[in-house]
Protein backbone atom coordinates (compact mmCIF):
# COMPACT_ATOMS: atom_id res chain seq x y z
CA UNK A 1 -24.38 -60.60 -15.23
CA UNK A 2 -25.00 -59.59 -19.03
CA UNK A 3 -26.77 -56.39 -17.64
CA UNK A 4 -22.71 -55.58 -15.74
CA UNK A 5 -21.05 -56.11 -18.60
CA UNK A 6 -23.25 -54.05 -20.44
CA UNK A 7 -22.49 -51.46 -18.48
CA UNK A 8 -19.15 -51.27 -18.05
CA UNK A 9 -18.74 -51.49 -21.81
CA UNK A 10 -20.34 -48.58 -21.82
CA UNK A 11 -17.92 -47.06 -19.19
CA UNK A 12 -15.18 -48.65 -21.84
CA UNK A 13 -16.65 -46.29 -24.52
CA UNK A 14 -17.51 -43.31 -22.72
CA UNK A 15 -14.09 -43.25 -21.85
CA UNK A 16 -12.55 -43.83 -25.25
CA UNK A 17 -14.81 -40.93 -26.62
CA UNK A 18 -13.44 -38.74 -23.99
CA UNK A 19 -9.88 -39.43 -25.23
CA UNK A 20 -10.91 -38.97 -29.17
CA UNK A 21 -13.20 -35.64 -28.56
CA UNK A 22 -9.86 -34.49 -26.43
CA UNK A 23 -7.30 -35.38 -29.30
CA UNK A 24 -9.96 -33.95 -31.66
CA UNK A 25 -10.47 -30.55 -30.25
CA UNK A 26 -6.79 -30.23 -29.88
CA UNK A 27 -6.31 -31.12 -34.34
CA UNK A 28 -9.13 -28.02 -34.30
CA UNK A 29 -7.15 -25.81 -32.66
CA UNK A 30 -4.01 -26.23 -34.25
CA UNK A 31 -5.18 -26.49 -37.81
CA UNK A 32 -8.25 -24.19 -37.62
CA UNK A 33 -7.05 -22.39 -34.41
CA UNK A 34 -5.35 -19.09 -33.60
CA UNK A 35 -1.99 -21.30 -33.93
CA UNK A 36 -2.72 -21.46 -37.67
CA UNK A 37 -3.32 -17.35 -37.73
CA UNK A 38 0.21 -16.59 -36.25
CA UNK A 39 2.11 -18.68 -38.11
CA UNK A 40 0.82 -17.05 -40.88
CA UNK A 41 2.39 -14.35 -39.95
CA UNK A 42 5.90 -16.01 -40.26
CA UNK A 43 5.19 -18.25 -43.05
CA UNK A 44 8.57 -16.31 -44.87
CA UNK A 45 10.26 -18.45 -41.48
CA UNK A 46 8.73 -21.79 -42.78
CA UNK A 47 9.95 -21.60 -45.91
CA UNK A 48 13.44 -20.22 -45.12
CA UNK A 49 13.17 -23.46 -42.86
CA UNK A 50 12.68 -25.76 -45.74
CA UNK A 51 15.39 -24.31 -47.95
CA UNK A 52 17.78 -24.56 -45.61
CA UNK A 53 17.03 -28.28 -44.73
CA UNK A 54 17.25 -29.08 -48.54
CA UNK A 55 20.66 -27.42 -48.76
CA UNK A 56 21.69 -29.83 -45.01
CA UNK A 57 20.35 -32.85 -46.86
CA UNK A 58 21.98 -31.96 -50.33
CA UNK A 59 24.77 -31.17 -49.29
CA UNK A 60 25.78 -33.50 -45.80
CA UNK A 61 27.64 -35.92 -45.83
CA UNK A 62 27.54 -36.95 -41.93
CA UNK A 63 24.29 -38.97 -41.34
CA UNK A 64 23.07 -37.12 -38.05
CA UNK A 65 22.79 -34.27 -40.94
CA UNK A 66 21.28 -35.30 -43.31
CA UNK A 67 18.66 -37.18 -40.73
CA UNK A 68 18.10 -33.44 -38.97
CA UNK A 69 17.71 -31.91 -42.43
CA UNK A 70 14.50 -34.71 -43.59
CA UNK A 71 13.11 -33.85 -39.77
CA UNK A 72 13.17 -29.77 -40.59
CA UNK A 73 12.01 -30.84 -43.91
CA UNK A 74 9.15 -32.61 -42.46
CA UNK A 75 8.35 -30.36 -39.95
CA UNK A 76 8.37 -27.14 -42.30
CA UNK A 77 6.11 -29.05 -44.77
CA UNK A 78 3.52 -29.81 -41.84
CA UNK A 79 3.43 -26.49 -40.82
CA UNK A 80 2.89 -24.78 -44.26
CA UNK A 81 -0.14 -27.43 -44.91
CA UNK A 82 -1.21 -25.71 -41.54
CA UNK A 83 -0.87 -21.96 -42.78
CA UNK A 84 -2.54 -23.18 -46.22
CA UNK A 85 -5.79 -24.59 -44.18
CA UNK A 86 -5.69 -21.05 -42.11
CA UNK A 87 -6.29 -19.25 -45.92
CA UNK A 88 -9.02 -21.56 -46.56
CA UNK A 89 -10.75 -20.69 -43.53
CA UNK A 90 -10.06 -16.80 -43.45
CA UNK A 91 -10.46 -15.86 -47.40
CA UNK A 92 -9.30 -12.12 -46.07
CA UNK A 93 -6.25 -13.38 -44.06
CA UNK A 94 -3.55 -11.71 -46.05
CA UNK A 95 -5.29 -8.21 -45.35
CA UNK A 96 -4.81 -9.27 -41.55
CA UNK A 97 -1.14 -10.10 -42.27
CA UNK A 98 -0.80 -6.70 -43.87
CA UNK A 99 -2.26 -5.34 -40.46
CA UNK A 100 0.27 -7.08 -38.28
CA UNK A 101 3.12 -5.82 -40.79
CA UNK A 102 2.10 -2.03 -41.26
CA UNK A 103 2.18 -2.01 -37.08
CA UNK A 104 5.66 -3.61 -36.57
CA UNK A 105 6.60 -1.21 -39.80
CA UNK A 106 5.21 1.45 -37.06
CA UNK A 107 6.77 0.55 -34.11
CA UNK A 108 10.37 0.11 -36.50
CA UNK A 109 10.01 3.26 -37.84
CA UNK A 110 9.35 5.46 -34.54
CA UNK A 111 12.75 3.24 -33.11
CA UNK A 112 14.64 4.40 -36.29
CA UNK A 113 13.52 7.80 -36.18
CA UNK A 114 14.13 8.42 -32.30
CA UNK A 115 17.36 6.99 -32.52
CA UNK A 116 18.47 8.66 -35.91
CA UNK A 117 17.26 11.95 -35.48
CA UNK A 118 17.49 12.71 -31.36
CA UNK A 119 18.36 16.32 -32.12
CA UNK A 120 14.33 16.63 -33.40
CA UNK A 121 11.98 16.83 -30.70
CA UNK A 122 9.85 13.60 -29.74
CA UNK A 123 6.33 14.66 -31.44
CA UNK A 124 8.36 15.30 -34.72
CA UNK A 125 9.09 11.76 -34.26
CA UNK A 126 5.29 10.55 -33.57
CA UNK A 127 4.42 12.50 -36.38
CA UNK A 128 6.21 10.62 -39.27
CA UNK A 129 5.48 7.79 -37.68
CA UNK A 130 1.76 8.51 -37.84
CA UNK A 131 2.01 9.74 -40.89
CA UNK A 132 3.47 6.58 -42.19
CA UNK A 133 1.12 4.58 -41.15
CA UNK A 134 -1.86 6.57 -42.16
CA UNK A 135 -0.84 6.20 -45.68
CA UNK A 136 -0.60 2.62 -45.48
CA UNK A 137 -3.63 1.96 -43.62
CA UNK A 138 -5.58 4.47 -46.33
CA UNK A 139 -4.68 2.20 -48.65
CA UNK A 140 -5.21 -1.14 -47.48
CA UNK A 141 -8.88 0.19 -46.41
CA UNK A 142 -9.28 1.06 -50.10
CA UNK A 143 -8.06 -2.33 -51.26
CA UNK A 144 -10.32 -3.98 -48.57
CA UNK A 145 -13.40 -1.71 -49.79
CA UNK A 146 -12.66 -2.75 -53.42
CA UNK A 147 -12.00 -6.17 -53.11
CA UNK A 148 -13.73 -9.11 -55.16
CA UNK A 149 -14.10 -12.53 -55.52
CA UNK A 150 -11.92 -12.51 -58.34
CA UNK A 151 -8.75 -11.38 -57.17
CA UNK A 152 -9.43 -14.11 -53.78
CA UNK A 153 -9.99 -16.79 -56.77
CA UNK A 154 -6.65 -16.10 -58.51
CA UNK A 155 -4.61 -16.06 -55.12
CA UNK A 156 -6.50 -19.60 -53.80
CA UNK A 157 -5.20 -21.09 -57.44
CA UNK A 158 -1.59 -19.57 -56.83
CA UNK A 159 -1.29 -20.82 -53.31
CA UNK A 160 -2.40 -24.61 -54.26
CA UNK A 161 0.48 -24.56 -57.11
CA UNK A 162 2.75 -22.99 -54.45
CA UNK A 163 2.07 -26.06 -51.88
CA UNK A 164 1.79 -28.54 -54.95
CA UNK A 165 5.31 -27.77 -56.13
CA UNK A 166 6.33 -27.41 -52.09
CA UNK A 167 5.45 -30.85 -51.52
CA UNK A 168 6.96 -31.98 -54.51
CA UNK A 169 10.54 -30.82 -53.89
CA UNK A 170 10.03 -31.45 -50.25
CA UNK A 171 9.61 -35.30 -50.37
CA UNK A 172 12.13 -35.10 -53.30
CA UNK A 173 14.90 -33.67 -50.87
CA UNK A 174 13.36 -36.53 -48.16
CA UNK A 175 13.81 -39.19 -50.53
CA UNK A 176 17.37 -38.21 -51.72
CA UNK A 177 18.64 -38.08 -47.99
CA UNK A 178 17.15 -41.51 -47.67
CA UNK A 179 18.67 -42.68 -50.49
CA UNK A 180 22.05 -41.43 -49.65
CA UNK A 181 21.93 -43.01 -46.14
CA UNK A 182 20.31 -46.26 -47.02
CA UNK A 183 21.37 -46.83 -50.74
CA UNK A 184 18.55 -49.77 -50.62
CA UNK A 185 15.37 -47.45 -49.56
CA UNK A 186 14.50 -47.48 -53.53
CA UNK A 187 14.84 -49.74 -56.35
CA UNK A 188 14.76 -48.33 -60.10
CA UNK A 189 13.40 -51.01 -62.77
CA UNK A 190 15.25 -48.93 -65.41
CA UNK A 191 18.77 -49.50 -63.15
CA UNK A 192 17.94 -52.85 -62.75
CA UNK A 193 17.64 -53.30 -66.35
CA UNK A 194 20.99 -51.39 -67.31
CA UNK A 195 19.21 -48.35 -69.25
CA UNK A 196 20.12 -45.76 -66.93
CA UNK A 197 21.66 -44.75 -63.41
CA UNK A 198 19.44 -44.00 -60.30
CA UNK A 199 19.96 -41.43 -57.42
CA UNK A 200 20.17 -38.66 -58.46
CA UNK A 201 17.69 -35.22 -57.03
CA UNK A 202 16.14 -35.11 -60.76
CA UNK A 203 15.41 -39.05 -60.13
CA UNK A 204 13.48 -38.21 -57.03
CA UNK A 205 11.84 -34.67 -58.15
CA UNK A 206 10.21 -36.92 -60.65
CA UNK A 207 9.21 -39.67 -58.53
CA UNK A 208 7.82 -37.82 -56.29
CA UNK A 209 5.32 -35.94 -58.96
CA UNK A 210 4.12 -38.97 -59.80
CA UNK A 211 3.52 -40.25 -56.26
CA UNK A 212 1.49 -37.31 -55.02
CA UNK A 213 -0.25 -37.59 -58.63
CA UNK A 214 -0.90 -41.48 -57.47
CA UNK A 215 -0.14 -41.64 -61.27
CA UNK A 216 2.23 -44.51 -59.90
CA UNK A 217 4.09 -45.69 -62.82
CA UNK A 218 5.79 -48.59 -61.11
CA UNK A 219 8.98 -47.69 -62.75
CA UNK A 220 10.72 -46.76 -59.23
CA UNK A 221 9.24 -48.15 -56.10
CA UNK A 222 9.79 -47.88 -51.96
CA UNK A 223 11.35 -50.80 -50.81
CA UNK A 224 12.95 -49.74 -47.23
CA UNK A 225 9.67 -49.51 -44.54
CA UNK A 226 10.62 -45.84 -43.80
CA UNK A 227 10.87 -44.87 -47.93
CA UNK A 228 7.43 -46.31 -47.89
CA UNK A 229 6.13 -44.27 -44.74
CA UNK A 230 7.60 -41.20 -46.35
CA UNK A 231 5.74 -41.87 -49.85
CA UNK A 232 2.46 -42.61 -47.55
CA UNK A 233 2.44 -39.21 -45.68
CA UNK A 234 3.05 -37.71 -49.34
CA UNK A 235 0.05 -39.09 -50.65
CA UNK A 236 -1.56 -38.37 -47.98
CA UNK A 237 -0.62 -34.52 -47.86
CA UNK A 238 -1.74 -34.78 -51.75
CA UNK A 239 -5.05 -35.54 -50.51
CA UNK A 240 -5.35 -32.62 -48.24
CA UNK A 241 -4.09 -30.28 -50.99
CA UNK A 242 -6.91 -31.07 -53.14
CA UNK A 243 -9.14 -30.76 -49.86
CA UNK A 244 -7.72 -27.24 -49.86
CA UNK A 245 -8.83 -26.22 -52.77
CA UNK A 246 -12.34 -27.56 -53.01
CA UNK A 247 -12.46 -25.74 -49.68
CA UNK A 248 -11.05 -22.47 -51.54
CA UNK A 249 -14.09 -22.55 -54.11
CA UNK A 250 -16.53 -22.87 -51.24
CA UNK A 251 -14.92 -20.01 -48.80
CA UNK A 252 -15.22 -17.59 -52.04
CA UNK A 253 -19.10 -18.72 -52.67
CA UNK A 254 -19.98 -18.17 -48.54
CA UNK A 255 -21.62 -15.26 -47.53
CA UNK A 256 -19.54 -15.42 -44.58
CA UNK A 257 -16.37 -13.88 -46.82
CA UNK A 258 -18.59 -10.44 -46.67
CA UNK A 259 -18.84 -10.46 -42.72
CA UNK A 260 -15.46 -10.98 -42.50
CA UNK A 261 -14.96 -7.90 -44.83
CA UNK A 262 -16.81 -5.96 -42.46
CA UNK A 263 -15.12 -6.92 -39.44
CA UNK A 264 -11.84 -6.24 -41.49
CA UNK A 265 -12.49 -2.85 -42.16
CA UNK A 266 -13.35 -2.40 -38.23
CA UNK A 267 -10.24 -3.19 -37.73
CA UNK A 268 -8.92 -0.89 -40.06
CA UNK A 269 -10.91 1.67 -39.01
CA UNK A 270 -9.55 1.26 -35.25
CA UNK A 271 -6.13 1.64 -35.98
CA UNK A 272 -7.14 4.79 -37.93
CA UNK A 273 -8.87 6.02 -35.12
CA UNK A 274 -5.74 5.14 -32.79
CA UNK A 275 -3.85 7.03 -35.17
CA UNK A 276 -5.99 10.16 -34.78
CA UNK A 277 -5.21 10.19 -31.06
CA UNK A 278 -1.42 10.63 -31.81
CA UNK A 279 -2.41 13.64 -34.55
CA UNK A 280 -4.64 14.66 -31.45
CA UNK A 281 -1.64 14.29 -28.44
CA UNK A 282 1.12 16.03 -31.09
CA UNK A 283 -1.42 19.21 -31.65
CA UNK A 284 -1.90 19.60 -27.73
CA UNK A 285 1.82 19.25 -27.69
CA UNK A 286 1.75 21.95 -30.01
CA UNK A 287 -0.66 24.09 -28.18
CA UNK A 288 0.80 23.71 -24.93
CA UNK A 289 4.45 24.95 -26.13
């Protein structure tokens, strides 16, 4: 009988590893995935997103609003914690980025060009185009060739502030909307006491550098259970931010950072070479006329 149970306890866990390796491997992908390397690519998006949810939340007055404008606020801040774990993995990521924007610059160009200019034959076209994009791709492989630890270090320190101060006003803007829907979701000690007024965005730009500092003054507190949700997620996204940058320091030390130079400058090299083949079909064009 105690042999049975034994066993299907087992079953039990087996299972309930299943289910955790499953959810695990799908937090890998999206954080450390290719998810994390395309939205890179429209980070500008994610942060347009979050502006324009601080302006709903500022500036509603109907509660659907202002609850729509903390979701997009939410949801933009999540997403930007992704792109900043995609830099910590891929020190050379904004070179890749640069990749992806030269071609669309490309492909924009040769649409301009054609439609602009349709009196100029189409290899005229293909030509600037190539052009173009030689130039740019000459210079990013220089910048690739040339590039050191130092510049990577300076870029890791600007991107933490970026996210530190992102996170800051974020869950400021989050705790204002709360406020002004649930006018009980904080209590101020220094309102209480008479010295001064509470609620305004200054009120909650400060508390909310304090609370991802877990300086925690104790001065204004979350008193509503979703205030107090919102102030744990913050604390918690402080904690990843400084996981980001003790990450930073050890994807600049890796030897790893000089592979992926390498493979970088493949890359380069193969979109010079694809280049070359339009120089190539525009001279037989040439010939053939």
């Amino acid at each position: 009988m105690l042999e049975k149970i034994i066993f299907q306890f087992d079953r039990i866990s087996e299972k309930f590893s299943a289910v955790f390796d499953f959810f695990g491997s799908r937090v890998k992908n999206l954080f450390f995935g290719h998810f994390g390397t395309k939205l890179t690519y429209r980070r500008e998006l994610v942060v347009t997103v979050m502006i324009l949810a601080a302006v709903l939340i500022f500036f509603a007055s109907w509660t659907w609003l202002i609850w729509a404008g903390i979701a997009a606020m939410m949801a933009g801040m999540f997403l930007w914690l992704i792109i900043i774990f995609s830099w910590t993995l891929d020190p050379l990521i904004d070179y890749k980025i640069r990749i992806h924007k030269i071609k669309r610059w490309g492909e924009r160009l040769l649409k301009y060009l054609s439609g602009e200019f349709k009196a100029l034959e189409n290899r005229h076209h293909l030509e600037a185009y190539a052009w173009g994009k030689l130039a740019y791709f000459e210079e990013l492989k220089n910048e690739v060739i040339n590039f050191t630890k130092t510049n990577l270090l300076q870029k890791f320190l600007g991107r933490f502030f970026s996210t530190f101060m992102f996170l800051i006003l974020g869950y400021a803007f989050i705790y204002y909307g709360l406020h002004k829907i649930i006018d009980s979701s904080f209590v101020s000690v220094a309102e209480q006491g008479g010295f001064a007024r509470f609620g305004s965005i200054w009120d909650f730009i400060y508390y909310s550098a304090i609370t991802i500092a877990t300086v925690g003054y104790g001065d204004i507190y979350p008193v509503h259970i979703l205030a107090r949700l919102f102030v744990v997620t913050e604390v918690l996204y402080g904690a990843l931010l400084v996981i980001f940058l003790i990450s930073s320091f050890t994807a600049i030390s890796i030897p790893l950072t000089s592979e992926r130079q390498k493979a970088l400058l493949g890359e380069i090299e193969k979109e010079l070479k694809n280049i070359e083949k339009v120089f190539a079909d525009i001279k037989q064009l040439r010939g053939d006329g």
